[in-house]
C-alpha atoms as a PDB file:
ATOM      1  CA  UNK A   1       0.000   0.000   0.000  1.00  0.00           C
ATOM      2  CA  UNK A   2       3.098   2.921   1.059  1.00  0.00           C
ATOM      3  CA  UNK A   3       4.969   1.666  -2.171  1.00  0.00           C
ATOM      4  CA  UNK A   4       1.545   2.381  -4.370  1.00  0.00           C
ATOM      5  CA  UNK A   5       0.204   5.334  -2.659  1.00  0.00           C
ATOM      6  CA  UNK A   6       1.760   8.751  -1.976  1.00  0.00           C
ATOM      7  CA  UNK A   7      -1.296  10.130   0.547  1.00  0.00           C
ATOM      8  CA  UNK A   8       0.643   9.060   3.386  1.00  0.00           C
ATOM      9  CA  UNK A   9      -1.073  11.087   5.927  1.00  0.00           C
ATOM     10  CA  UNK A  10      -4.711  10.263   4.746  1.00  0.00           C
ATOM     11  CA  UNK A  11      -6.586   7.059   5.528  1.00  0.00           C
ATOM     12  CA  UNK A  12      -8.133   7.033   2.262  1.00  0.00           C
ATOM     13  CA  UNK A  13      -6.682   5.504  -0.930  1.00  0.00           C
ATOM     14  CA  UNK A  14      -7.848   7.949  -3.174  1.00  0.00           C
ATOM     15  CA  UNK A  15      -6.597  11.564  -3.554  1.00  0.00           C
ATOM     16  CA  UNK A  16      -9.504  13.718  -1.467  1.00  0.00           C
ATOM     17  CA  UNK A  17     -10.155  16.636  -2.282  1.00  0.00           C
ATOM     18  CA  UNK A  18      -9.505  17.687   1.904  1.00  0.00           C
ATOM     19  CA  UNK A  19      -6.234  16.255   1.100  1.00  0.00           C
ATOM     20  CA  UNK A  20      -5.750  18.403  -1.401  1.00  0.00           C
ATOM     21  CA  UNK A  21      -6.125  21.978  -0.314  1.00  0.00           C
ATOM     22  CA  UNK A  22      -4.653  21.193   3.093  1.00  0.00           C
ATOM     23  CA  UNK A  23      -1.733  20.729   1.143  1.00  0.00           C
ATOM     24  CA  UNK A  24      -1.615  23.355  -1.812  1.00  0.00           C
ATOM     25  CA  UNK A  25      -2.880  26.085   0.971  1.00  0.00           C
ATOM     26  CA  UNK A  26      -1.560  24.909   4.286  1.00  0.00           C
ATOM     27  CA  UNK A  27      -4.824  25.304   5.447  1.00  0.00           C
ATOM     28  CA  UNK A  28      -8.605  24.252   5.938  1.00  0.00           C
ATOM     29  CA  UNK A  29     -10.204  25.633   2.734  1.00  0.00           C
ATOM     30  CA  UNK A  30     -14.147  25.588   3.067  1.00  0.00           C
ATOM     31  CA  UNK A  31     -16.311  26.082  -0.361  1.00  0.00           C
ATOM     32  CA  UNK A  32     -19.337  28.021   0.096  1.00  0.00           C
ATOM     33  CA  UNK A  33     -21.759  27.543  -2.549  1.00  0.00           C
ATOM     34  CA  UNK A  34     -23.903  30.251  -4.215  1.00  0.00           C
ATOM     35  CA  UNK A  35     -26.772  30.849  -6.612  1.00  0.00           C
ATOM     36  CA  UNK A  36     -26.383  34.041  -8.914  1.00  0.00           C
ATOM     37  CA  UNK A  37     -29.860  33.159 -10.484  1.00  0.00           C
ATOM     38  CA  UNK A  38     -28.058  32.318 -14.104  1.00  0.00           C
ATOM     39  CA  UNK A  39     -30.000  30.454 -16.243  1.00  0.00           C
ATOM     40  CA  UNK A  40     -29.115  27.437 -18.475  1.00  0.00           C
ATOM     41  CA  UNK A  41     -29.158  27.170 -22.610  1.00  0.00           C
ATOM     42  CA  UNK A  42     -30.443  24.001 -22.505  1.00  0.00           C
ATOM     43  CA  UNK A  43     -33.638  25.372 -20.791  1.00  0.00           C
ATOM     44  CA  UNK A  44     -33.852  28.481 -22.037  1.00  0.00           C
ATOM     45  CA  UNK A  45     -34.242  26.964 -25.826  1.00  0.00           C
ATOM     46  CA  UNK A  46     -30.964  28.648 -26.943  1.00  0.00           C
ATOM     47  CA  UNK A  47     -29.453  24.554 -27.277  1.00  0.00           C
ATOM     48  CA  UNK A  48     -32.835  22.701 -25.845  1.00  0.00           C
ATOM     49  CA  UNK A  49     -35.670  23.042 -23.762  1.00  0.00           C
ATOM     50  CA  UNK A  50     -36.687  22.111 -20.396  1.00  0.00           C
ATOM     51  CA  UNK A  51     -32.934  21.188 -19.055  1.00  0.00           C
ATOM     52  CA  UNK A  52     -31.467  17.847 -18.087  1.00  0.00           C
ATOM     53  CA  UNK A  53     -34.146  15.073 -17.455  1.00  0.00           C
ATOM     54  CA  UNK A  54     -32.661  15.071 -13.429  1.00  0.00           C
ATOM     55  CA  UNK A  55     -32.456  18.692 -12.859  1.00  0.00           C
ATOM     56  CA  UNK A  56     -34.514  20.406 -10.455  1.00  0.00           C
ATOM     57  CA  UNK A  57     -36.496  22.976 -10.873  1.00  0.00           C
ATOM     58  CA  UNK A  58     -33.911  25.129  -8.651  1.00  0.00           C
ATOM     59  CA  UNK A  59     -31.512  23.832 -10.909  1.00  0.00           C
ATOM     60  CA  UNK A  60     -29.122  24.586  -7.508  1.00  0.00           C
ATOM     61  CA  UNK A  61     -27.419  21.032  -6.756  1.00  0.00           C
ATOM     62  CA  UNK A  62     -27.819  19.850  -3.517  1.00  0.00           C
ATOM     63  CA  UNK A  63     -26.416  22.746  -1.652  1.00  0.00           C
ATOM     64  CA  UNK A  64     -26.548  25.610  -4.447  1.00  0.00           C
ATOM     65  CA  UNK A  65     -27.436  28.949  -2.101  1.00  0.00           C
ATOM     66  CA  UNK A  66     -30.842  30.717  -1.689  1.00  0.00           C
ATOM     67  CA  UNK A  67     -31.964  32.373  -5.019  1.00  0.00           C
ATOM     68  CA  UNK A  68     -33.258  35.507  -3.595  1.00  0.00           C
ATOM     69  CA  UNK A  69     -30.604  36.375  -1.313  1.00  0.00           C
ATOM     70  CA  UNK A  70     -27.677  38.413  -2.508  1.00  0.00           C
ATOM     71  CA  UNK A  71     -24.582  36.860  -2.671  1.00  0.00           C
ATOM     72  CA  UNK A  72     -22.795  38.801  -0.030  1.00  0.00           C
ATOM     73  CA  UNK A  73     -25.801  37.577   2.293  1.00  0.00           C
ATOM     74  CA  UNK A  74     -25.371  33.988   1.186  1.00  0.00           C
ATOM     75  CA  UNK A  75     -21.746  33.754   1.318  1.00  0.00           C
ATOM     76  CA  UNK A  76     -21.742  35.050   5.407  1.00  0.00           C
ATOM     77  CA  UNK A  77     -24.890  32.905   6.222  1.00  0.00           C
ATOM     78  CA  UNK A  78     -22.889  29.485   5.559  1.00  0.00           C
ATOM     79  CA  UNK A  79     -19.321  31.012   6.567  1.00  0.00           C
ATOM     80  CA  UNK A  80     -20.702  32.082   9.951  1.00  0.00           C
ATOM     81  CA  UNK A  81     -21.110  28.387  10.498  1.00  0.00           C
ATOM     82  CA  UNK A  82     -18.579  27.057   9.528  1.00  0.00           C
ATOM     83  CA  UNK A  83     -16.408  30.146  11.522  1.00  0.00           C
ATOM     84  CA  UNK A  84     -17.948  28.489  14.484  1.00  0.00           C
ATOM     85  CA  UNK A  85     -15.993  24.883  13.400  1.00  0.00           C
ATOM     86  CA  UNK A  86     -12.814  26.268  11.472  1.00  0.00           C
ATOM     87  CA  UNK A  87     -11.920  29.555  12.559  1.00  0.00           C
ATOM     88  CA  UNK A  88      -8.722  29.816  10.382  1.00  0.00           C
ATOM     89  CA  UNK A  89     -10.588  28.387   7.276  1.00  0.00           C
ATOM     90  CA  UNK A  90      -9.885  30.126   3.863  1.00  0.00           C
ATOM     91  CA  UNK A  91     -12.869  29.933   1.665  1.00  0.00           C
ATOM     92  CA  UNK A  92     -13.605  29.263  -2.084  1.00  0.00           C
ATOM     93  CA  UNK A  93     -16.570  31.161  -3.774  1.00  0.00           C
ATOM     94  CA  UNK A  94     -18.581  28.196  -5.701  1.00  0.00           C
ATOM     95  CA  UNK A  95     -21.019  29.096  -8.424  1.00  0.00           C
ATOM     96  CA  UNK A  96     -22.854  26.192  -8.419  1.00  0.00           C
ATOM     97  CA  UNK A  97     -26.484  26.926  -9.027  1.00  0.00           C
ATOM     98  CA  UNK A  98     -27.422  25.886 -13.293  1.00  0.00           C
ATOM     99  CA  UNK A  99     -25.326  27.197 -15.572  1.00  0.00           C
ATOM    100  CA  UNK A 100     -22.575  30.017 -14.308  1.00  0.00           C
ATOM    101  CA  UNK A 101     -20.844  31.346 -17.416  1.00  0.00           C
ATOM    102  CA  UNK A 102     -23.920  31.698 -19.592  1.00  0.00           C
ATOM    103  CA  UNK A 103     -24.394  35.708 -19.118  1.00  0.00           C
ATOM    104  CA  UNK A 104     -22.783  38.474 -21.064  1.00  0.00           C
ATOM    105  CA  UNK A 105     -18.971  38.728 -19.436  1.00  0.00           C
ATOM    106  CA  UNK A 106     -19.571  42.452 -18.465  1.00  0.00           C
ATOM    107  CA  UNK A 107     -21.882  40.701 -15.960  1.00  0.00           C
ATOM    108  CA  UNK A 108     -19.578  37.980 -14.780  1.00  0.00           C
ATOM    109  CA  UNK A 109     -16.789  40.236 -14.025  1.00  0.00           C
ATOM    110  CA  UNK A 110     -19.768  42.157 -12.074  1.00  0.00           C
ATOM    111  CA  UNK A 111     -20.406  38.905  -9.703  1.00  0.00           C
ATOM    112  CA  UNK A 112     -16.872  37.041 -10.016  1.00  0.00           C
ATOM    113  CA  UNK A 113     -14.744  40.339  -8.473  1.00  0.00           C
ATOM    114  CA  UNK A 114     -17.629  40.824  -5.978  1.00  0.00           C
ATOM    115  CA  UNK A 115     -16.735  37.696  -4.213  1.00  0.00           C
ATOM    116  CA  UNK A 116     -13.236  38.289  -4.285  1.00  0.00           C
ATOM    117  CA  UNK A 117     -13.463  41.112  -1.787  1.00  0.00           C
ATOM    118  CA  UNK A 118     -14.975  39.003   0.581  1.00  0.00           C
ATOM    119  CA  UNK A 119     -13.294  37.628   3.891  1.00  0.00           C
ATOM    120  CA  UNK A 120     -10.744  34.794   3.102  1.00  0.00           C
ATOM    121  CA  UNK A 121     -11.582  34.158  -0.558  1.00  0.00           C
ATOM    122  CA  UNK A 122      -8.760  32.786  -2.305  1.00  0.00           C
ATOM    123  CA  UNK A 123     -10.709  31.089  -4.947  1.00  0.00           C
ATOM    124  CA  UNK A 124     -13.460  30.642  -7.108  1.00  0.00           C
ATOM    125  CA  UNK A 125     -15.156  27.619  -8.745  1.00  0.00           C
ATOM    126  CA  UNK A 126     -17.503  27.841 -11.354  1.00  0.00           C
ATOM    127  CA  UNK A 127     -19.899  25.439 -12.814  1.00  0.00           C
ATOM    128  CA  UNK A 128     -20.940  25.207 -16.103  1.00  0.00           C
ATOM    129  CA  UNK A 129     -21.316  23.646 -19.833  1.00  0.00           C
ATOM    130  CA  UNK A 130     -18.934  23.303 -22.269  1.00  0.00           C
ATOM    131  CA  UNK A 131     -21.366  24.875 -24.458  1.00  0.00           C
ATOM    132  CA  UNK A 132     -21.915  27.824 -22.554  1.00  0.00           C
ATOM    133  CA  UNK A 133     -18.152  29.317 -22.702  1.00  0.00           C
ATOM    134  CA  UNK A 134     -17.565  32.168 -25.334  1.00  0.00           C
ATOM    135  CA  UNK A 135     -14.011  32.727 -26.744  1.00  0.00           C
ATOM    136  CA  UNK A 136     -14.803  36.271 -25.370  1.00  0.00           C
ATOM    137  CA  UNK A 137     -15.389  34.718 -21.660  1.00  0.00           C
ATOM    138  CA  UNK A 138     -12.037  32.382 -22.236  1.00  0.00           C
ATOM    139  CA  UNK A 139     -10.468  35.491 -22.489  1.00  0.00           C
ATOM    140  CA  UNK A 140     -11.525  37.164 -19.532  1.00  0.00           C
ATOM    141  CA  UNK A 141     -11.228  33.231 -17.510  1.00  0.00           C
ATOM    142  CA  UNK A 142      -7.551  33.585 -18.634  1.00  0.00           C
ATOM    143  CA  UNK A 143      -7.227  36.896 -17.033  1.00  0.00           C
ATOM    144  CA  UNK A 144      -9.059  35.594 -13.772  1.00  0.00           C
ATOM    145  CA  UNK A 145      -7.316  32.731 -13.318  1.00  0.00           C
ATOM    146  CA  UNK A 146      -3.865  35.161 -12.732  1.00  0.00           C
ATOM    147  CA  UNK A 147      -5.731  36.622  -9.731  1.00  0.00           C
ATOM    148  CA  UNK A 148      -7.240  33.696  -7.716  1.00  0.00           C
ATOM    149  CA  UNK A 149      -7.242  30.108  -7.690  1.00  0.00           C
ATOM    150  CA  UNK A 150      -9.614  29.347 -10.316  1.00  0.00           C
ATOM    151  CA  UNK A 151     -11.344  26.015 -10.776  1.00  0.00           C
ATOM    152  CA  UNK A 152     -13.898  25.582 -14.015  1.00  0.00           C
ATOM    153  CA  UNK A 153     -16.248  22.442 -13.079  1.00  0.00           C
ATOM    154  CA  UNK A 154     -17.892  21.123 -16.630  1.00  0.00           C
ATOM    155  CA  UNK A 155     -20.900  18.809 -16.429  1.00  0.00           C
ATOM    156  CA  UNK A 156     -20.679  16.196 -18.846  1.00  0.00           C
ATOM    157  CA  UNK A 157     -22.318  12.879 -16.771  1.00  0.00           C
ATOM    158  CA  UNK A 158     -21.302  10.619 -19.253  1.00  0.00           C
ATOM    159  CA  UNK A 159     -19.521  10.136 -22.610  1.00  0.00           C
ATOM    160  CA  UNK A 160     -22.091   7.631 -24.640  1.00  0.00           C
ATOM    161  CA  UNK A 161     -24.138   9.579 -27.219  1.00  0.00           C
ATOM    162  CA  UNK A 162     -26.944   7.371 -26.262  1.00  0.00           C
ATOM    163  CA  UNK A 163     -27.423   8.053 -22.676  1.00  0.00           C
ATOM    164  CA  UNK A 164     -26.554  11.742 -23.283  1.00  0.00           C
ATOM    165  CA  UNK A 165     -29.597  11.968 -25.697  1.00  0.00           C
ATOM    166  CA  UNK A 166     -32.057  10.323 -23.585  1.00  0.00           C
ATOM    167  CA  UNK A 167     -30.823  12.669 -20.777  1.00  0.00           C
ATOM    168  CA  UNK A 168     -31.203  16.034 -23.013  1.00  0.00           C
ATOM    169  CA  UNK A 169     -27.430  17.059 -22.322  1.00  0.00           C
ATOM    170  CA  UNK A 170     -27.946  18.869 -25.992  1.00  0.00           C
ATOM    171  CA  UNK A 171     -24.017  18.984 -26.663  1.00  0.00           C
ATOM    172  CA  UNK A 172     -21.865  16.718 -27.579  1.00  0.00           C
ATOM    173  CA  UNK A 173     -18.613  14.822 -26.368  1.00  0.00           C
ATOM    174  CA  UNK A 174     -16.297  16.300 -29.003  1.00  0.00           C
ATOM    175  CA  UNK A 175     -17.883  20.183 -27.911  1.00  0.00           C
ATOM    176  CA  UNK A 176     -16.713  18.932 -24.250  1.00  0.00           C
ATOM    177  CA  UNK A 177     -13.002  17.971 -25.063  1.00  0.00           C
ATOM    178  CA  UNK A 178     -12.231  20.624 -27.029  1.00  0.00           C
ATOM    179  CA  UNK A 179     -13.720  23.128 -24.203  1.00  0.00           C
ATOM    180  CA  UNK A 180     -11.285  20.629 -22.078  1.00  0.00           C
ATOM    181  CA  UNK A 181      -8.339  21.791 -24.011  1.00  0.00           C
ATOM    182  CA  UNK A 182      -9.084  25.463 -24.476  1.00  0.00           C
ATOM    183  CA  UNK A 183      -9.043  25.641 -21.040  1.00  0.00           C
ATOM    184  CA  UNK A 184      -6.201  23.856 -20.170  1.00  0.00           C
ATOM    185  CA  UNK A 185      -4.227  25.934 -22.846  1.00  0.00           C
ATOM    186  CA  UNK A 186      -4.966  29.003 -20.580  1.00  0.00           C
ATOM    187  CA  UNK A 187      -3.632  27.102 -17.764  1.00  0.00           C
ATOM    188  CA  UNK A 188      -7.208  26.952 -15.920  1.00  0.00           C
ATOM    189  CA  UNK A 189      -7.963  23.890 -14.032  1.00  0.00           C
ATOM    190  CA  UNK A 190     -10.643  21.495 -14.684  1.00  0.00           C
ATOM    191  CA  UNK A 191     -13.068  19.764 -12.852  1.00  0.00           C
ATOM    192  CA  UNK A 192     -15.644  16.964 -14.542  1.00  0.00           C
ATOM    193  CA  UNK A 193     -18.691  16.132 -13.208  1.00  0.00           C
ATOM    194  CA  UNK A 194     -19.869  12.530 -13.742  1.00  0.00           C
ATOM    195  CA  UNK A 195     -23.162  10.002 -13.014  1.00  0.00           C
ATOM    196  CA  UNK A 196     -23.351   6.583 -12.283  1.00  0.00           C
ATOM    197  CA  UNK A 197     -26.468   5.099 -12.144  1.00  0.00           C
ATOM    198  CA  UNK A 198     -27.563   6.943 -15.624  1.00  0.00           C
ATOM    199  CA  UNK A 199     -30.372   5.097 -16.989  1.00  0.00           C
ATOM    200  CA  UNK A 200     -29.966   1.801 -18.814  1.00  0.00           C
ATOM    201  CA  UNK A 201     -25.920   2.274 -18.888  1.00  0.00           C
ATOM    202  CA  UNK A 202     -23.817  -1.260 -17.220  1.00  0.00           C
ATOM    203  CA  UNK A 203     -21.126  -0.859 -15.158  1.00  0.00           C
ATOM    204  CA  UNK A 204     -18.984  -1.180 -18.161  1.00  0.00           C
ATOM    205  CA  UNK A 205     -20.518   1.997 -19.910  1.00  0.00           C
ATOM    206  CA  UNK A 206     -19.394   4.128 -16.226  1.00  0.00           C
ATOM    207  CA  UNK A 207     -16.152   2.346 -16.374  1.00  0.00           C
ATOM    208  CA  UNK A 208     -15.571   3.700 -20.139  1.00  0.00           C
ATOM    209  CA  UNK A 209     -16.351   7.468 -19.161  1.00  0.00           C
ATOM    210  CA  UNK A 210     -13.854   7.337 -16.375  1.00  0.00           C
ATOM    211  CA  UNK A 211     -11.319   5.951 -18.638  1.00  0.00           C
ATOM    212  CA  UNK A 212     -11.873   8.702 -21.226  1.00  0.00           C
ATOM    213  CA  UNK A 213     -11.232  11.308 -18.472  1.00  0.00           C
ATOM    214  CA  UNK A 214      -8.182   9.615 -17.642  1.00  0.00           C
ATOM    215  CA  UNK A 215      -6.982  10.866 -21.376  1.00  0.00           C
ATOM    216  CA  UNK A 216      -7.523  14.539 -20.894  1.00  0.00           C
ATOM    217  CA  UNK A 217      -5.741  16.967 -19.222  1.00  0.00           C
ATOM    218  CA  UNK A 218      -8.148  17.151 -16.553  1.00  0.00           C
ATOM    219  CA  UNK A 219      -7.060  18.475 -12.594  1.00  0.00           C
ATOM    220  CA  UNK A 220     -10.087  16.501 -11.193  1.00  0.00           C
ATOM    221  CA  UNK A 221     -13.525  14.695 -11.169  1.00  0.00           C
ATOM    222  CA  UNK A 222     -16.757  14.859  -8.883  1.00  0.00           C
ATOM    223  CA  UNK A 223     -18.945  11.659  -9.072  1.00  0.00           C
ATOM    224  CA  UNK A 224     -22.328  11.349  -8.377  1.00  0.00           C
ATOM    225  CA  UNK A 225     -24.932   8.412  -7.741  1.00  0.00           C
ATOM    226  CA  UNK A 226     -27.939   9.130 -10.095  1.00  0.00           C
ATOM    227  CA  UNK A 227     -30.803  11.155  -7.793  1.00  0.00           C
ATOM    228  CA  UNK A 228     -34.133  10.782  -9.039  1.00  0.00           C
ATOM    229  CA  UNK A 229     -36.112  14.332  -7.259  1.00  0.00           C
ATOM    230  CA  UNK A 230     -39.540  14.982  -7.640  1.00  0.00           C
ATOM    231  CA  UNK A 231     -41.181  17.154  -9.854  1.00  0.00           C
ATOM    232  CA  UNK A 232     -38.622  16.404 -12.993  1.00  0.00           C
ATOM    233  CA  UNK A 233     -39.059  14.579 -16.285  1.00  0.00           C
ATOM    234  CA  UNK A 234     -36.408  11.834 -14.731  1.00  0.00           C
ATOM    235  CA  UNK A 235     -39.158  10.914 -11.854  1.00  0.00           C
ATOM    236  CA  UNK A 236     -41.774  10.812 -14.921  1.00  0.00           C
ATOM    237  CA  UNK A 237     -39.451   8.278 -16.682  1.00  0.00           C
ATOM    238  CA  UNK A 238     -38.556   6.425 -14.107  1.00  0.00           C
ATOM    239  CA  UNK A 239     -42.406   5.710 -12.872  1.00  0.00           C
ATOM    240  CA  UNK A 240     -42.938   4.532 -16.802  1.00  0.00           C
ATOM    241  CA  UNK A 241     -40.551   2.792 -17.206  1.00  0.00           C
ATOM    242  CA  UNK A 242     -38.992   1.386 -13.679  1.00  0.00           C
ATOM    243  CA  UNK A 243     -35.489   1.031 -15.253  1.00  0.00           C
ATOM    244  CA  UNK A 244     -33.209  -0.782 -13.026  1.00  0.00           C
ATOM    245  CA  UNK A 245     -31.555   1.256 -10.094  1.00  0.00           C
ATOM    246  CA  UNK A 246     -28.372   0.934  -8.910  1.00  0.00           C
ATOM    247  CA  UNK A 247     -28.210  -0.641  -5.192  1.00  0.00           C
ATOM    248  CA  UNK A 248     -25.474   1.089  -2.773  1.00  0.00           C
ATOM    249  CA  UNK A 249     -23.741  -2.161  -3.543  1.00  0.00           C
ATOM    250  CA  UNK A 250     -23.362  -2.064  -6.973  1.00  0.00           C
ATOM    251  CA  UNK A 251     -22.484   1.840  -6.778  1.00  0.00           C
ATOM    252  CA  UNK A 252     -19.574   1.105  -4.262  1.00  0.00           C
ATOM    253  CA  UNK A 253     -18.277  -1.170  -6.557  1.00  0.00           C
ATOM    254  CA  UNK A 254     -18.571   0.566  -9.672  1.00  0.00           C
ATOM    255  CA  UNK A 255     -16.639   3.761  -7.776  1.00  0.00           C
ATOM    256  CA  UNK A 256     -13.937   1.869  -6.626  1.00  0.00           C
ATOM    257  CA  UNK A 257     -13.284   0.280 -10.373  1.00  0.00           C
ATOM    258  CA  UNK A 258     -13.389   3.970 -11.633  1.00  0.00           C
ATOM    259  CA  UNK A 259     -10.836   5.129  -9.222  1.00  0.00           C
ATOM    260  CA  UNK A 260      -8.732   2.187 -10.119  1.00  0.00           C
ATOM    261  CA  UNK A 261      -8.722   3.879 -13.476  1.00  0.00           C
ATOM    262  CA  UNK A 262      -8.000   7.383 -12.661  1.00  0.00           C
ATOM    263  CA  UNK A 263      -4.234   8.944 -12.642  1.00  0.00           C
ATOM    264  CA  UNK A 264      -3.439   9.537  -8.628  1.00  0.00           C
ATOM    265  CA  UNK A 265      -2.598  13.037  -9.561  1.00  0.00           C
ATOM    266  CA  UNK A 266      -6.489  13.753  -9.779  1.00  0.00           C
ATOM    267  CA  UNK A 267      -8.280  14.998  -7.544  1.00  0.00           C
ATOM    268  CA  UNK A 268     -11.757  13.371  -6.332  1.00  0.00           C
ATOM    269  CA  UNK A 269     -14.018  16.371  -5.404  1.00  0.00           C
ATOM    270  CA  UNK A 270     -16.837  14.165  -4.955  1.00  0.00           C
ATOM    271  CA  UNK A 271     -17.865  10.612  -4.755  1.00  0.00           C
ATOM    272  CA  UNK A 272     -21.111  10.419  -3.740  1.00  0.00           C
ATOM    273  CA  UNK A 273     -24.328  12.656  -3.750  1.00  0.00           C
ATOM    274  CA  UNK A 274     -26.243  14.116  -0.618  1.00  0.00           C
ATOM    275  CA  UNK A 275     -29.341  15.305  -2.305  1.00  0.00           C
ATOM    276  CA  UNK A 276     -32.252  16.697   0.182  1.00  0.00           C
ATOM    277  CA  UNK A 277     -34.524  14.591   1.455  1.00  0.00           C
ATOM    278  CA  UNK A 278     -37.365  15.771   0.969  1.00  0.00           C
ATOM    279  CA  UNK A 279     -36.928  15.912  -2.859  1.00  0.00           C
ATOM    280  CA  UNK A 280     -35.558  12.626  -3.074  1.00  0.00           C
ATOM    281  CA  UNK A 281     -37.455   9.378  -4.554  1.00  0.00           C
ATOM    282  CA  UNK A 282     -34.727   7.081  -5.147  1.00  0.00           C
ATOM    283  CA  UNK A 283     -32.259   5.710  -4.528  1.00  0.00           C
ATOM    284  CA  UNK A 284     -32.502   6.172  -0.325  1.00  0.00           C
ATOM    285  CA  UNK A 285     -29.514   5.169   0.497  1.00  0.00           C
ATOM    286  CA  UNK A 286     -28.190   8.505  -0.553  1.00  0.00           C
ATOM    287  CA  UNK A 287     -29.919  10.083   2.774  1.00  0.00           C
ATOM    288  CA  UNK A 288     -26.814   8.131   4.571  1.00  0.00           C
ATOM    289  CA  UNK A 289     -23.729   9.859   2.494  1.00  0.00           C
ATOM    290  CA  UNK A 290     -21.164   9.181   5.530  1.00  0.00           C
ATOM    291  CA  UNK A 291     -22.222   5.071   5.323  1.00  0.00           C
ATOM    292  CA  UNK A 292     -21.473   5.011   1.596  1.00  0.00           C
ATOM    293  CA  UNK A 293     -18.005   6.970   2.271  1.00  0.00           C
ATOM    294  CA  UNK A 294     -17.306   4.552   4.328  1.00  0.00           C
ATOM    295  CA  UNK A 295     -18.469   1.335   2.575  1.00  0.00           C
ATOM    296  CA  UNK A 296     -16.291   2.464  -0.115  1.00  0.00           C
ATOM    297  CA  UNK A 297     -13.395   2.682   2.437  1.00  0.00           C
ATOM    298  CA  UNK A 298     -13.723  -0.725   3.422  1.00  0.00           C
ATOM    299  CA  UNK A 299     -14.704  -2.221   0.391  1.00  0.00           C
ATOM    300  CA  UNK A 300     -10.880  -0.800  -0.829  1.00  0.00           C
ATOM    301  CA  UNK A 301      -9.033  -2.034   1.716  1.00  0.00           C
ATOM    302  CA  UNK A 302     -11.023  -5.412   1.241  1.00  0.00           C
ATOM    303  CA  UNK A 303      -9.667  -5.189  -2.396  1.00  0.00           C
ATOM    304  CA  UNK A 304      -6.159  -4.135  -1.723  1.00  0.00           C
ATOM    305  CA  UNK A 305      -7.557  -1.357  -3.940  1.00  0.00           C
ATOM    306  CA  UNK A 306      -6.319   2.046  -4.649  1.00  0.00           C
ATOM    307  CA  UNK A 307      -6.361   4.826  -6.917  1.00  0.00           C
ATOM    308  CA  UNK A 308      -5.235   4.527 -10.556  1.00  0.00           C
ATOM    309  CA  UNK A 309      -4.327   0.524  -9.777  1.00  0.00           C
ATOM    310  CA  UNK A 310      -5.130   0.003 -13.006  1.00  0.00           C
ATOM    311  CA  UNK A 311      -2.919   2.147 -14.480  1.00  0.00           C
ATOM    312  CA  UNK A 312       0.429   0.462 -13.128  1.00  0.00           C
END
């Protein structure tokens, strides 16, 4: 295990994403997460309507800050708590809610700089689309990413055409990658967000997207289990059709295969969802986020498994 993996201070075998900035910034780093009431393209009929079939109607994530609120408000509400835990903490300004570069760039620079005034910001993250990222807001990324830590996260969920269609992503793999290199040519990180647990895709299809990532220049990778909320078209498709779910077994094993097959240089943001739950319909073992953590522990040392394994 020592002779495999270089975390030696962590009891994880994967690279954390705690591990991470407690290294690169010598210090607790906290992300607070916000919702600057963007929009999306694919709702908005610009590249489709009606967004993603699992997308709330929020469209903020699990934790994506009060729409409403202004973001000054919203960024001391949640770093008054966690104040309380991590005095010391430095904080990251995350743009989660939709989509967080679709908005002219005179606007961006509007909300972007506003954060960085703000107590103990020494980053941003911002989620988005590939789709959704003018050569005008590259630009002005570049620029940003001289003044702060800057982290873009791109959904892309999975890379089969198929799967994609059926879950109205409306772009395509090829738009991604190349967004993936443009980005990495102006020396900006990037962050992919994936699902497991898509409808109808094996645990081979899950295992193909992570080894596709593994190609690209990519800095690091959140994975989520599939959440099937109320009031969205996935929740209509799912009580049609009852397509097969994945049980907290099968997802524990799927994850640990994909990290087998992931450089140990990325970093794992994410590896399972906490959605809310009172929106939640399946699967319920999500509503117990700290037992899958630590089935997946287990399960790896079980294994003898670690990260990028596979890749030796």
């Amino acid at each position: 295990m020592k002779n495999n993996f270089p975390y030696s201070d962590t009891n994880k075998r994967y690279h954390t994403l705690d591990y991470f900035y407690r290294h690169h910034f010598h210090s607790k780093v906290c992300k607070i997460s916000l919702n600057a009431g963007f929009s999306c393209p694919n709702i908005d009929g610009t590249v489709g309507y009606g967004g993603c079939i699992y997308c709330s109607k929020t469209g903020s994530g699990e934790f994506g800050g009060t729409l409403g609120k202004d973001l000054e408000r919203q960024f001391k509400e949640v770093k008054n708590r966690y104040d309380k835990k991590w005095p010391n903490a430095k904080y990251i300004a995350y743009f989660q809610a939709r989509t967080n570069t679709y908005a002219p760039v005179e606007k961006l620079k509007k909300l972007y700089e506003e954060v960085l005034t703000y107590p103990n910001v020494i980053g941003i993250n911002i989620a988005t689309r590939s789709d959704a990222i003018t050569e005008e807001c590259l630009s002005y990324l570049e620029e940003l990413n001289k003044k702060t830590y800057l982290t873009i996260e791109l959904g892309l969920q999975t890379i089969h055409e198929k799967t994609s269609k059926l879950i109205n992503r409306c772009h395509s793999l090829e738009n991604f990658s190349e967004m993936v290199e443009k980005l990495r040519k102006r020396k900006i990180n990037v962050v992919v967000h994936i699902i497991n647990g898509l409808p109808y895709e094996e645990k081979k299809d899950m295992i193909e997207t992570v080894q596709y990532l593994n190609r690209l220049d990519i800095q690091g990778i959140k994975i989520h289990m599939l959440s099937i909320l109320k009031d969205t078209p996935l929740e209509k498709l799912y009580r049609e059709k009852k397509f097969p779910i994945l049980t907290k077994e099968e997802y524990v094993d799927i994850v640990i295969s994909q990290l087998e097959y992931l450089r140990k240089e990325i970093v794992i943001h994410r590896i399972t969802g906490d959605p809310k739950i009172e929106d939640l319909i399946e699967p319920t073992f999500l509503t117990k986020k700290f037992c899958v953590l630590n089935d997946i522990d287990k399960e790896m040392v079980i294994r003898e498994s670690y990260q990028g394994k596979k890749l030796l």
